[in-house]
C-alpha atoms as a PDB file:
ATOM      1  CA  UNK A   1    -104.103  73.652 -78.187  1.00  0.00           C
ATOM      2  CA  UNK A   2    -103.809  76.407 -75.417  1.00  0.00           C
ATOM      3  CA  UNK A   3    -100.323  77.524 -74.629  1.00  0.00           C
ATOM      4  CA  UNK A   4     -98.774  77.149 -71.068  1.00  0.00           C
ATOM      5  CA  UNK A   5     -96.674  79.616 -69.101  1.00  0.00           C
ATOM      6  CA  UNK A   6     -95.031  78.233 -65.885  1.00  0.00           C
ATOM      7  CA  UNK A   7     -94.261  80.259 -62.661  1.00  0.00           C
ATOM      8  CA  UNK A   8     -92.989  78.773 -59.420  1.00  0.00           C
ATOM      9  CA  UNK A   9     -94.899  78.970 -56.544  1.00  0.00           C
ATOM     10  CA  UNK A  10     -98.710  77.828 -55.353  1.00  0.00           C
ATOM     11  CA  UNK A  11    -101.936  78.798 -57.132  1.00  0.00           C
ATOM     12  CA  UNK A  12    -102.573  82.355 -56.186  1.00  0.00           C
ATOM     13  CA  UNK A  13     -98.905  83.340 -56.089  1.00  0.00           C
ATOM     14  CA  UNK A  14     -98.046  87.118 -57.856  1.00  0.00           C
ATOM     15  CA  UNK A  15     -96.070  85.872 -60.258  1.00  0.00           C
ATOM     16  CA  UNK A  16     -99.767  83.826 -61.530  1.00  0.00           C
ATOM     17  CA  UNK A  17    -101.185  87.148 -61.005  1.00  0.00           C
ATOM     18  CA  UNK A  18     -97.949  88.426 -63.685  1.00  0.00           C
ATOM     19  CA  UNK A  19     -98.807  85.382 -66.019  1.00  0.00           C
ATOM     20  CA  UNK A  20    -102.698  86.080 -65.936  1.00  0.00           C
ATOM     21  CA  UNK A  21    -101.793  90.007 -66.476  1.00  0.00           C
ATOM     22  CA  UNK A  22     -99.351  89.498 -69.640  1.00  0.00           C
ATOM     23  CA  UNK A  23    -100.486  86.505 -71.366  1.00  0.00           C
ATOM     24  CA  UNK A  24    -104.340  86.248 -70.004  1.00  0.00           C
ATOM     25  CA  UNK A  25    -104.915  83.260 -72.918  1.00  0.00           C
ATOM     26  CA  UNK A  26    -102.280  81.228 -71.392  1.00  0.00           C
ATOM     27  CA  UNK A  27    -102.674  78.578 -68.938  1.00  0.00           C
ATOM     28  CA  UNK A  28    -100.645  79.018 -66.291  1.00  0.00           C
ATOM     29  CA  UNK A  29     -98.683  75.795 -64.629  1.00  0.00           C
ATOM     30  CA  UNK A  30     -97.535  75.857 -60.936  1.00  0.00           C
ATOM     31  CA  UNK A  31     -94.261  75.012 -60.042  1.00  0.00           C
ATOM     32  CA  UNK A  32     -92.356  74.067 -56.768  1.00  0.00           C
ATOM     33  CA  UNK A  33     -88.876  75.960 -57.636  1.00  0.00           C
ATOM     34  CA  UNK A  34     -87.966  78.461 -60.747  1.00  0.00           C
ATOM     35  CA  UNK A  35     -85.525  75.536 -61.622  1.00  0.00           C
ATOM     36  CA  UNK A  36     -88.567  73.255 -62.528  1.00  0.00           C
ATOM     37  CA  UNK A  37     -90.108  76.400 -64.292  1.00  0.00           C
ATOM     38  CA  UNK A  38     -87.676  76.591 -66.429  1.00  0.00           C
ATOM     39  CA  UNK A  39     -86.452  73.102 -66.869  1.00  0.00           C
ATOM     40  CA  UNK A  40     -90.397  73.156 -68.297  1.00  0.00           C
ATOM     41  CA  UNK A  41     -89.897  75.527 -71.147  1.00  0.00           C
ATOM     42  CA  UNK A  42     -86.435  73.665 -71.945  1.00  0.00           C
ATOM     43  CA  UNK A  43     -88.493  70.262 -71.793  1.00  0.00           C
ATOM     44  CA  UNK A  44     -91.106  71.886 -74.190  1.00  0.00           C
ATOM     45  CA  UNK A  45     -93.650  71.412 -71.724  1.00  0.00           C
ATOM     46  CA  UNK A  46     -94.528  74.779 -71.576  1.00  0.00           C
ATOM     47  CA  UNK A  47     -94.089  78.149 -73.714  1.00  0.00           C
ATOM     48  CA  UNK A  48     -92.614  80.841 -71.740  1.00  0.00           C
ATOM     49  CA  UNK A  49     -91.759  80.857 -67.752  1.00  0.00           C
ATOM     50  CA  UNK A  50     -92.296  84.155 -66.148  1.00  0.00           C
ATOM     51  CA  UNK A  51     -89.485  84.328 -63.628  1.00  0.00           C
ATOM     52  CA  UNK A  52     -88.803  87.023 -61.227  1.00  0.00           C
ATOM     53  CA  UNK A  53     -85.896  89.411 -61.316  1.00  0.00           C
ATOM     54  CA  UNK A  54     -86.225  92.201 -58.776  1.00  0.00           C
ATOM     55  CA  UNK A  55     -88.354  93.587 -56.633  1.00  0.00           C
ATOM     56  CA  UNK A  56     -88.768  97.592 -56.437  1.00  0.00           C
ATOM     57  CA  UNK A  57     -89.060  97.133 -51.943  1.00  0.00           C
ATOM     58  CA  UNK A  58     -87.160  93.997 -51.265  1.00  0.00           C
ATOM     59  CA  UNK A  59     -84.434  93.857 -53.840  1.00  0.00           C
ATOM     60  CA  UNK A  60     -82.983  91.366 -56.410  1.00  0.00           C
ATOM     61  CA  UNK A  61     -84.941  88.066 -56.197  1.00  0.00           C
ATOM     62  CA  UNK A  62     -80.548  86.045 -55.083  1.00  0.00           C
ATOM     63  CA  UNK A  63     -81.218  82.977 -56.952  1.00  0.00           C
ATOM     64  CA  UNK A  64     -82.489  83.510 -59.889  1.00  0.00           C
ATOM     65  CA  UNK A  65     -79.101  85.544 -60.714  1.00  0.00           C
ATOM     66  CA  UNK A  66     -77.281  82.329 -59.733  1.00  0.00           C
ATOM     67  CA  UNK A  67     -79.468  80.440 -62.605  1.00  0.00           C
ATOM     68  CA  UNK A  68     -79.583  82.935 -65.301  1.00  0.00           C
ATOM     69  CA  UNK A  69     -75.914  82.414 -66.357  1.00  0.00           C
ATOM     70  CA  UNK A  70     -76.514  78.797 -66.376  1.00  0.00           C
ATOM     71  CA  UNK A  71     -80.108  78.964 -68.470  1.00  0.00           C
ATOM     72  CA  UNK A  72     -80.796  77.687 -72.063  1.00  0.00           C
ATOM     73  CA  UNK A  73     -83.303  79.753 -72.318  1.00  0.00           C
ATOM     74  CA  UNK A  74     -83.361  83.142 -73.902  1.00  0.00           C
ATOM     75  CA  UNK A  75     -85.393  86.493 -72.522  1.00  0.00           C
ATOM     76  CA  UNK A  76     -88.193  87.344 -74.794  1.00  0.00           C
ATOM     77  CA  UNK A  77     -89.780  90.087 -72.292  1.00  0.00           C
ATOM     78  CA  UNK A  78     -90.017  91.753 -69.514  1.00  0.00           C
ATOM     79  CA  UNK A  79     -92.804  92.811 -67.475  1.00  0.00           C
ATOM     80  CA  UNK A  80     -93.472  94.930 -64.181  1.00  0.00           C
ATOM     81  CA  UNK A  81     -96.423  93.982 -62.003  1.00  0.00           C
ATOM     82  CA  UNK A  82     -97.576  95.513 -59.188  1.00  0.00           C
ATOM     83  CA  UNK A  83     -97.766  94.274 -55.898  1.00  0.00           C
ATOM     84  CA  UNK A  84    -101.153  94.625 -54.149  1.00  0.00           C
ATOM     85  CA  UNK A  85    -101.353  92.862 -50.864  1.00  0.00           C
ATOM     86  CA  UNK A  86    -104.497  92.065 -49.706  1.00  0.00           C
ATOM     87  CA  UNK A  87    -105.398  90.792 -45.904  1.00  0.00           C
ATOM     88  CA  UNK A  88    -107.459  87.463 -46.282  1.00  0.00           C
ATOM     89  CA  UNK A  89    -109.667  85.636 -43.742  1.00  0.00           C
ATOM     90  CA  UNK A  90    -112.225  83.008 -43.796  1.00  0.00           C
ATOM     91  CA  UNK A  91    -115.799  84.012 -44.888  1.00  0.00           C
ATOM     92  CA  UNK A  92    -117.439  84.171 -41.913  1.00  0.00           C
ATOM     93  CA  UNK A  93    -114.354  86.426 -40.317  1.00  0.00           C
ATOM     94  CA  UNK A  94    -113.982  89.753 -39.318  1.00  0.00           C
ATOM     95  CA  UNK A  95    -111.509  92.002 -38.163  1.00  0.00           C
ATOM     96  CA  UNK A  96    -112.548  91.721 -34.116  1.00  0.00           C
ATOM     97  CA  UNK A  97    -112.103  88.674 -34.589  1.00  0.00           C
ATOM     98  CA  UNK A  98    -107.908  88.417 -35.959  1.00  0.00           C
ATOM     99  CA  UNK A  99    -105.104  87.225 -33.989  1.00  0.00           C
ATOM    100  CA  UNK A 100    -102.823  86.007 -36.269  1.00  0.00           C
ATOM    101  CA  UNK A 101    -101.529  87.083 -39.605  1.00  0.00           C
ATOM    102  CA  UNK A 102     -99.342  84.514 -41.803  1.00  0.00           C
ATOM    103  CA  UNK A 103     -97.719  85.441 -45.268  1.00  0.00           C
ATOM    104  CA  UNK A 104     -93.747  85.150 -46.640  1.00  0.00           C
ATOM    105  CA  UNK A 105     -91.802  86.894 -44.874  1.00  0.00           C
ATOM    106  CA  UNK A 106     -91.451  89.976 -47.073  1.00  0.00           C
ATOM    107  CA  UNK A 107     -94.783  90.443 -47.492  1.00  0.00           C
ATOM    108  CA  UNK A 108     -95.431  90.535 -43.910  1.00  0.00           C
ATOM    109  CA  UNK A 109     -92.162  93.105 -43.313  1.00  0.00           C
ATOM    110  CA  UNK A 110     -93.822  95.288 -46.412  1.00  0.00           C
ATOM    111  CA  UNK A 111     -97.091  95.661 -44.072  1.00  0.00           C
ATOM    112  CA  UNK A 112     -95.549  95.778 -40.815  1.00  0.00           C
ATOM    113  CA  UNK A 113     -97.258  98.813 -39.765  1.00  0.00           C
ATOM    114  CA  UNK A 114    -101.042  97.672 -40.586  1.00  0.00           C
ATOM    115  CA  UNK A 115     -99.837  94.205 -38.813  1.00  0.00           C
ATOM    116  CA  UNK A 116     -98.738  96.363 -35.388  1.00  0.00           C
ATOM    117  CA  UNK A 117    -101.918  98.578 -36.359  1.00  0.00           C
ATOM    118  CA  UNK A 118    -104.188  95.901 -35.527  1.00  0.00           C
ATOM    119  CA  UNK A 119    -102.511  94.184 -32.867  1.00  0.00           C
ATOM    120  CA  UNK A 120    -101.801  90.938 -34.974  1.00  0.00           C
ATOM    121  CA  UNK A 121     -98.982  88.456 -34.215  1.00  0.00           C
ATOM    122  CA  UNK A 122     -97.018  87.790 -37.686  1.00  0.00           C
ATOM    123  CA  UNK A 123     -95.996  84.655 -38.822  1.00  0.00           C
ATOM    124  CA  UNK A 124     -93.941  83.463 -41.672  1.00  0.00           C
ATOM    125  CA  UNK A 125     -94.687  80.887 -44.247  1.00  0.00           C
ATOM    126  CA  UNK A 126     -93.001  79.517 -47.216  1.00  0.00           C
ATOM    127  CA  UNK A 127     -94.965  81.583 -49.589  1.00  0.00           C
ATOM    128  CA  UNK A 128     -97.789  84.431 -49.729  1.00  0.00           C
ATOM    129  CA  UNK A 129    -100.547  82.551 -51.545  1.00  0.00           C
ATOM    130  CA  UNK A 130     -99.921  78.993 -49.441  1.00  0.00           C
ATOM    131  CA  UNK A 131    -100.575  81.182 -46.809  1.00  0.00           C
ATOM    132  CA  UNK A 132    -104.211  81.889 -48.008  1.00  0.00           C
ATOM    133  CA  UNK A 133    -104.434  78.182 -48.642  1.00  0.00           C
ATOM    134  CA  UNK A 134    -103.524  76.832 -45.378  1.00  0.00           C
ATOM    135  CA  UNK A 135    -106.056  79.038 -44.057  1.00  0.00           C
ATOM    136  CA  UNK A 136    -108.858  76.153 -45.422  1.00  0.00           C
ATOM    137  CA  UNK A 137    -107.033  73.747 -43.905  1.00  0.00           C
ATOM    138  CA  UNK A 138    -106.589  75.171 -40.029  1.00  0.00           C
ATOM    139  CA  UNK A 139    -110.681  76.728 -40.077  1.00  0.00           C
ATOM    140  CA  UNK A 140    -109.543  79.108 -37.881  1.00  0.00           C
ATOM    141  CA  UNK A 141    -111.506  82.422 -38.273  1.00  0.00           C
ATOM    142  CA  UNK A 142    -108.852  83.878 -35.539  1.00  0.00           C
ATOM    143  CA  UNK A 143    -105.941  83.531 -38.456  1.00  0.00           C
ATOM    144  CA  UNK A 144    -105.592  86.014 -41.427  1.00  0.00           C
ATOM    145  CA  UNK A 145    -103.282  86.084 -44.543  1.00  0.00           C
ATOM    146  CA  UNK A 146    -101.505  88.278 -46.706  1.00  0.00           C
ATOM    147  CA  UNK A 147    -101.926  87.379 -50.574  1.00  0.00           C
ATOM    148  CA  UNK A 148    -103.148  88.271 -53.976  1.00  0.00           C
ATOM    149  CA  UNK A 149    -106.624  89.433 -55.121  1.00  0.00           C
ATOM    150  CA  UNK A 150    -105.809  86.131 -57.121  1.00  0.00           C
ATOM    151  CA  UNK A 151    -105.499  83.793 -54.017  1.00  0.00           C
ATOM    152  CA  UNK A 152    -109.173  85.231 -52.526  1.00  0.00           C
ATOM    153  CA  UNK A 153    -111.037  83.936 -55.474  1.00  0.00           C
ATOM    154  CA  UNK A 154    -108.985  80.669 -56.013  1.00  0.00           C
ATOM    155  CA  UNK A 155    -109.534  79.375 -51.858  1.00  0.00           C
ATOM    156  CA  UNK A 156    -112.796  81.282 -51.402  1.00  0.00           C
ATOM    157  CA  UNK A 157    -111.620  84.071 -49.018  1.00  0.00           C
ATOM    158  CA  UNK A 158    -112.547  87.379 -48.253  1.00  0.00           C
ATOM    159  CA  UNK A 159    -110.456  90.195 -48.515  1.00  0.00           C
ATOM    160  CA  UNK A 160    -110.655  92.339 -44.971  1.00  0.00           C
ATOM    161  CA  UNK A 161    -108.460  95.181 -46.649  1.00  0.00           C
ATOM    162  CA  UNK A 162    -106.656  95.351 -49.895  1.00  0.00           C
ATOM    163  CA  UNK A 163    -103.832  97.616 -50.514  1.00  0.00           C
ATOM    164  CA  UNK A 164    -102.474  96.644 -47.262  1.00  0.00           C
ATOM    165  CA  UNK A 165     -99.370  96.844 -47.834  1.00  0.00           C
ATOM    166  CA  UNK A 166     -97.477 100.159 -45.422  1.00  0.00           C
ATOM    167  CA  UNK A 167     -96.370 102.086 -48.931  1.00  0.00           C
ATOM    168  CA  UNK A 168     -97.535 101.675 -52.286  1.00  0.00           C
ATOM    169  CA  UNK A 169     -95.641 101.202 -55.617  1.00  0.00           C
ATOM    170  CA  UNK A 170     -93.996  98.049 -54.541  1.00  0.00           C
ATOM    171  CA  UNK A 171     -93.414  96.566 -57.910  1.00  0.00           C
ATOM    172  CA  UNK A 172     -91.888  93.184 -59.549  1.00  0.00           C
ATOM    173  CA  UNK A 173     -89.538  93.218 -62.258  1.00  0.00           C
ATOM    174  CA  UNK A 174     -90.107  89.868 -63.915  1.00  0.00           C
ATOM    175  CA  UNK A 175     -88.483  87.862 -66.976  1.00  0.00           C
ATOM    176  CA  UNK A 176     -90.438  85.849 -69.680  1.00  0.00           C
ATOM    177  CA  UNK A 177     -88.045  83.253 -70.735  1.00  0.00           C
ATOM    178  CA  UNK A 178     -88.796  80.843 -73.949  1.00  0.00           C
ATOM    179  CA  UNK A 179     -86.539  78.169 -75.781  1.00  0.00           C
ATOM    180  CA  UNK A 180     -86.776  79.825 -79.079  1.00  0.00           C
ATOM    181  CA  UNK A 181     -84.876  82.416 -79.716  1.00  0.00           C
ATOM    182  CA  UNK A 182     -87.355  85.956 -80.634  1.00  0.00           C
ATOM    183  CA  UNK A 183     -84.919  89.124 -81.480  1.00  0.00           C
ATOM    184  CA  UNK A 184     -87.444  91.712 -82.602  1.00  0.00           C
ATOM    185  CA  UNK A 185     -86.632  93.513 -86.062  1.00  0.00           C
ATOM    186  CA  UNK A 186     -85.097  96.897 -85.110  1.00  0.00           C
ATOM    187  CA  UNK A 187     -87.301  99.989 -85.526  1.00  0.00           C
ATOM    188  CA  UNK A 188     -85.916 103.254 -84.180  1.00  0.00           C
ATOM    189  CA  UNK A 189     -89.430 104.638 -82.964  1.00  0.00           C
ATOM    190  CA  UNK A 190     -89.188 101.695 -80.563  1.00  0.00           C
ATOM    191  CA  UNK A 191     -87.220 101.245 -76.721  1.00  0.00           C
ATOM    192  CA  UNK A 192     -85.146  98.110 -76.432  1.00  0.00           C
ATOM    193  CA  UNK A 193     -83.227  96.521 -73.675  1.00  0.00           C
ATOM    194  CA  UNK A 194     -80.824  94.279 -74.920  1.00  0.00           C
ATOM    195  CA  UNK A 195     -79.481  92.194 -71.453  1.00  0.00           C
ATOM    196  CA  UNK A 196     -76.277  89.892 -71.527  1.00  0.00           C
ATOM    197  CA  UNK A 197     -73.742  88.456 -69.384  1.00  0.00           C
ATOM    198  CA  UNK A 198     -69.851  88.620 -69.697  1.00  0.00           C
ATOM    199  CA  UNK A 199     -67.083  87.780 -67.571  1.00  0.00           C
ATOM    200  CA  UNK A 200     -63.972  90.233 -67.771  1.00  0.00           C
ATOM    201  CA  UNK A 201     -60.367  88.847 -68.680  1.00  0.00           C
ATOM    202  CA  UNK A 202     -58.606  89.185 -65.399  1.00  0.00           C
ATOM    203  CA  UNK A 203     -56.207  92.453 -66.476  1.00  0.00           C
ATOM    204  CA  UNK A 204     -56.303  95.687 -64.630  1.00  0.00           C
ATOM    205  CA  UNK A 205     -59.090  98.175 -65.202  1.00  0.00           C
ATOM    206  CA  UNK A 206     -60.488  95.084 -67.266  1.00  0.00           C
ATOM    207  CA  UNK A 207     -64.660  96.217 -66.194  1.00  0.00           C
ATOM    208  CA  UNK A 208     -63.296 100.204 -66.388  1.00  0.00           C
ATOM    209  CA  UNK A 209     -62.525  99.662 -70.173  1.00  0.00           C
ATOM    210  CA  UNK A 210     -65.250  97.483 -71.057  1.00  0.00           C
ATOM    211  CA  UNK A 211     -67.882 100.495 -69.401  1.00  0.00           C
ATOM    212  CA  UNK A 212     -65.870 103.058 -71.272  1.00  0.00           C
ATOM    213  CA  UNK A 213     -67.224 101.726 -74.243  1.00  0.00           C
ATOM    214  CA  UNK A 214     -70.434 102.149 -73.757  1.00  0.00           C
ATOM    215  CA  UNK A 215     -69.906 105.759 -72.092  1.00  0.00           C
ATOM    216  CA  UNK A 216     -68.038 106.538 -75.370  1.00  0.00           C
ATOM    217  CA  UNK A 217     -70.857 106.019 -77.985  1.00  0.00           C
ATOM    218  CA  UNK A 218     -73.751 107.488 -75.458  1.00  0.00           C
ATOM    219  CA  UNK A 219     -75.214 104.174 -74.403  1.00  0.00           C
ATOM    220  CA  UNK A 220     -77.462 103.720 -71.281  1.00  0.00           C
ATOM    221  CA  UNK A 221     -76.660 100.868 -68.928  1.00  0.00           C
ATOM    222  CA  UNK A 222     -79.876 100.369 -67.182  1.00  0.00           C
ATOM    223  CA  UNK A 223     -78.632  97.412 -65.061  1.00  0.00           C
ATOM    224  CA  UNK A 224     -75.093  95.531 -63.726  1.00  0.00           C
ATOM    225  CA  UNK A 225     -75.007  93.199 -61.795  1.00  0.00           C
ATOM    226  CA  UNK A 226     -71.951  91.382 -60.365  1.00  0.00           C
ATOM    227  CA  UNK A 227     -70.764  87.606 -59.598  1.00  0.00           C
ATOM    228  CA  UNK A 228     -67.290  86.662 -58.066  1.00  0.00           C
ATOM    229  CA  UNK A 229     -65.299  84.617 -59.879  1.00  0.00           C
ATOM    230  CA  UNK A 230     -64.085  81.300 -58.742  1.00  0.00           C
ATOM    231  CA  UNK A 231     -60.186  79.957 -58.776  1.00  0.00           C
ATOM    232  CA  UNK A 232     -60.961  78.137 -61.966  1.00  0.00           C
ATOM    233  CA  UNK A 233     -62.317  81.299 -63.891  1.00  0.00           C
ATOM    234  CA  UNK A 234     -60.949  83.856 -61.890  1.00  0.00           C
ATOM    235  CA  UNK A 235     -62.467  86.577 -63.695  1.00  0.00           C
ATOM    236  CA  UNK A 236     -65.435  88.808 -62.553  1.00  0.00           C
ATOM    237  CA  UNK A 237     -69.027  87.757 -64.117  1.00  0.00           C
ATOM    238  CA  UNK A 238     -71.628  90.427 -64.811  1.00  0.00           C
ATOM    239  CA  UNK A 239     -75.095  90.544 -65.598  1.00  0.00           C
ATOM    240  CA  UNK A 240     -75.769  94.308 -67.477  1.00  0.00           C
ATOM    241  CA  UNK A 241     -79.414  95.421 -68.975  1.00  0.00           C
ATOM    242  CA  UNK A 242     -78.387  97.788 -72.399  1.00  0.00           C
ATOM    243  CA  UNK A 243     -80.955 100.641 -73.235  1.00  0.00           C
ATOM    244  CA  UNK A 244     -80.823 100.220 -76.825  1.00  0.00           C
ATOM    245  CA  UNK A 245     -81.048  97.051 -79.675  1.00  0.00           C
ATOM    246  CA  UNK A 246     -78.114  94.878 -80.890  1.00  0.00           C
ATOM    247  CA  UNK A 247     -79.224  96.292 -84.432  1.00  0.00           C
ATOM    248  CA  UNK A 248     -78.372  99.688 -83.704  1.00  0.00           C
ATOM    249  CA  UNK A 249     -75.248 101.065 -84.926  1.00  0.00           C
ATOM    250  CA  UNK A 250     -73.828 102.676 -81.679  1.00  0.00           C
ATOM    251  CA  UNK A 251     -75.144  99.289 -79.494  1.00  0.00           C
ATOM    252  CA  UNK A 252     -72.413  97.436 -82.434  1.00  0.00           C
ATOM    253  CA  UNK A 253     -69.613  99.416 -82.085  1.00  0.00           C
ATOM    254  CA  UNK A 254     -69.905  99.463 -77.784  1.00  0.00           C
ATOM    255  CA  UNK A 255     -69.884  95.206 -77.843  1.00  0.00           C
ATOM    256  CA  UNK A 256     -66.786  95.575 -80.418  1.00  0.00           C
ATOM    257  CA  UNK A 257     -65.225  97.700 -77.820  1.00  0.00           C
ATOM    258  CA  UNK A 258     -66.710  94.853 -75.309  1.00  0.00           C
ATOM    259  CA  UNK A 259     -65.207  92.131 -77.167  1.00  0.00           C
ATOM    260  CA  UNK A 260     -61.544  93.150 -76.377  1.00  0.00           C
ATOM    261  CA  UNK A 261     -61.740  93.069 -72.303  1.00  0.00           C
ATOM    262  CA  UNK A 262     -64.168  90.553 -72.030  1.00  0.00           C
ATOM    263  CA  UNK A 263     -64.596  86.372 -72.675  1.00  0.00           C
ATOM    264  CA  UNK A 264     -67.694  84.531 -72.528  1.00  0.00           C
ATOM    265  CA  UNK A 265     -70.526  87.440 -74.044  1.00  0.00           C
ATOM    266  CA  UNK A 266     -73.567  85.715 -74.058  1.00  0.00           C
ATOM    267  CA  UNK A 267     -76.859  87.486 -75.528  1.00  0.00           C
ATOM    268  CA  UNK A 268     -79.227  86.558 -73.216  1.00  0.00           C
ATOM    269  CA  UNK A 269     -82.080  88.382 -74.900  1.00  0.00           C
ATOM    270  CA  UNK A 270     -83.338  91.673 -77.040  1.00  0.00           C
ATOM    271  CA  UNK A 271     -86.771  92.598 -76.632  1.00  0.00           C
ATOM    272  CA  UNK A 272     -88.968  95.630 -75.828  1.00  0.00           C
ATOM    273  CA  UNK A 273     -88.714  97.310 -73.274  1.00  0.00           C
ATOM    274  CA  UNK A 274     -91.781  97.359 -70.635  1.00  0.00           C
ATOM    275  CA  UNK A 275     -90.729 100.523 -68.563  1.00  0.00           C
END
């Protein structure tokens, strides 16, 4: 039976582009919100979720740092995808021809100056790829999308320009998340990001301490990320990526160290890193 991957968003979306890319003999399921893309993989009814974390142009992807404290689900990967925008039209379209450009709104800001360039009025949709598709739907050869490669093929468009976007390198951090729980057997040839999240007992200098330890014994924090507290856990939450595996013996003795200015240390995953 073929294994499923789930991704929220509409057939043609970048993060189907990220499933095709990392697990190309998975099928990949479509779904309306990351909540229902992971409440999937929890359900059983799919494999792995690939969820995104950050984007290299816009930023952290807000809501999916609100869920990731609250997830069952444990990181078995990461992987960085490239953005490629493309500027879609019907078949029988042409660039003359273009009035109006529709896409989500960061895509659209991330080609901005190719949109002024040819004179196009930009407007914002839900999403990039059900942009492309409501393209079939309106017939309009004077309307024009930005979307994948991915979204061309699926709704029969042609692709007017690709690399559209205004600078290139835009890339997507993204997450695989699975129920099971896959901690990789520590070999020291190998790079490992071990990620976790840990609120910090509400004492003074509580986060300096806790950071101490891992400047002490030479570890690399690759990521932190911060959440307020609330007047029921007043404490600071935080989100940090770890260069380095649980296994290893300095990683051990920094979480000890961790252990005394912190509650709550969750593991959310150790896996290899994709950088």
């Amino acid at each position: 039976m073929q294994k499923t991957i789930a991704y929220q968003g509409v057939q043609g979306a970048y993060s189907e582009q990220a499933c095709k890319n990392a697990y190309s003999s998975y099928r990949s399921i479509a779904c309306d919100t990351f909540h229902e893309a992971m409440w999937l993989v929890e359900q059983g009814d799919a494999e792995l979720a690939m969820i995104p974390l950050e984007n290299s142009t816009a930023g952290r992807v807000e809501e999916i740092y609100r869920l990731v404290p609250k997830m069952a689900l444990h990181v078995v990967a990461e992987h960085f995808e490239p953005v490629v925008h493309c500027l879609l039209a019907l078949p029988e379209a042409n660039l003359d021809d273009l009035e109006y450009v529709a896409s989500h709104p960061q895509a659209l800001a991330q080609c901005h100056n190719n949109i002024m360039a040819l004179g196009l009025k930009a407007e914002a949709k839900l999403d990039t790829a059900g942009a492309a598709k409501e393209l079939l739907v309106l017939n309009d050869k004077h309307r024009a999308a930005v979307a994948s490669k991915l979204a061309s093929e699926i709704y029969g468009l042609q692709i007017l320009k690709e690399n559209f976007e205004d600078k290139k390198g835009n890339t997507t951090r993204f997450f695989i998340l699975s129920k099971e729980k896959n901690i990789p057997v520590f070999d020291p040839t190998k790079k490992y990001i071990t990620s976790l999240v840990f609120r910090v007992k509400n004492i003074p200098s509580a986060l300096y301490k806790v950071l101490g330890g891992f400047a002490t014994n030479g570890i690399n924090l690759l990521k932190i990320e911060s959440y307020m507290g609330t007047h029921m856990l007043p404490g600071s939450q935080f989100h940090i990526d770890i260069d380095g595996h649980i296994d290893s013996s300095i990683l051990k003795l920094a979480l000890k160290e961790l252990a005394f200015f912190a509650d709550e240390v969750r593991i959310l995953g150790i896996y290899e890193s994709n950088r």
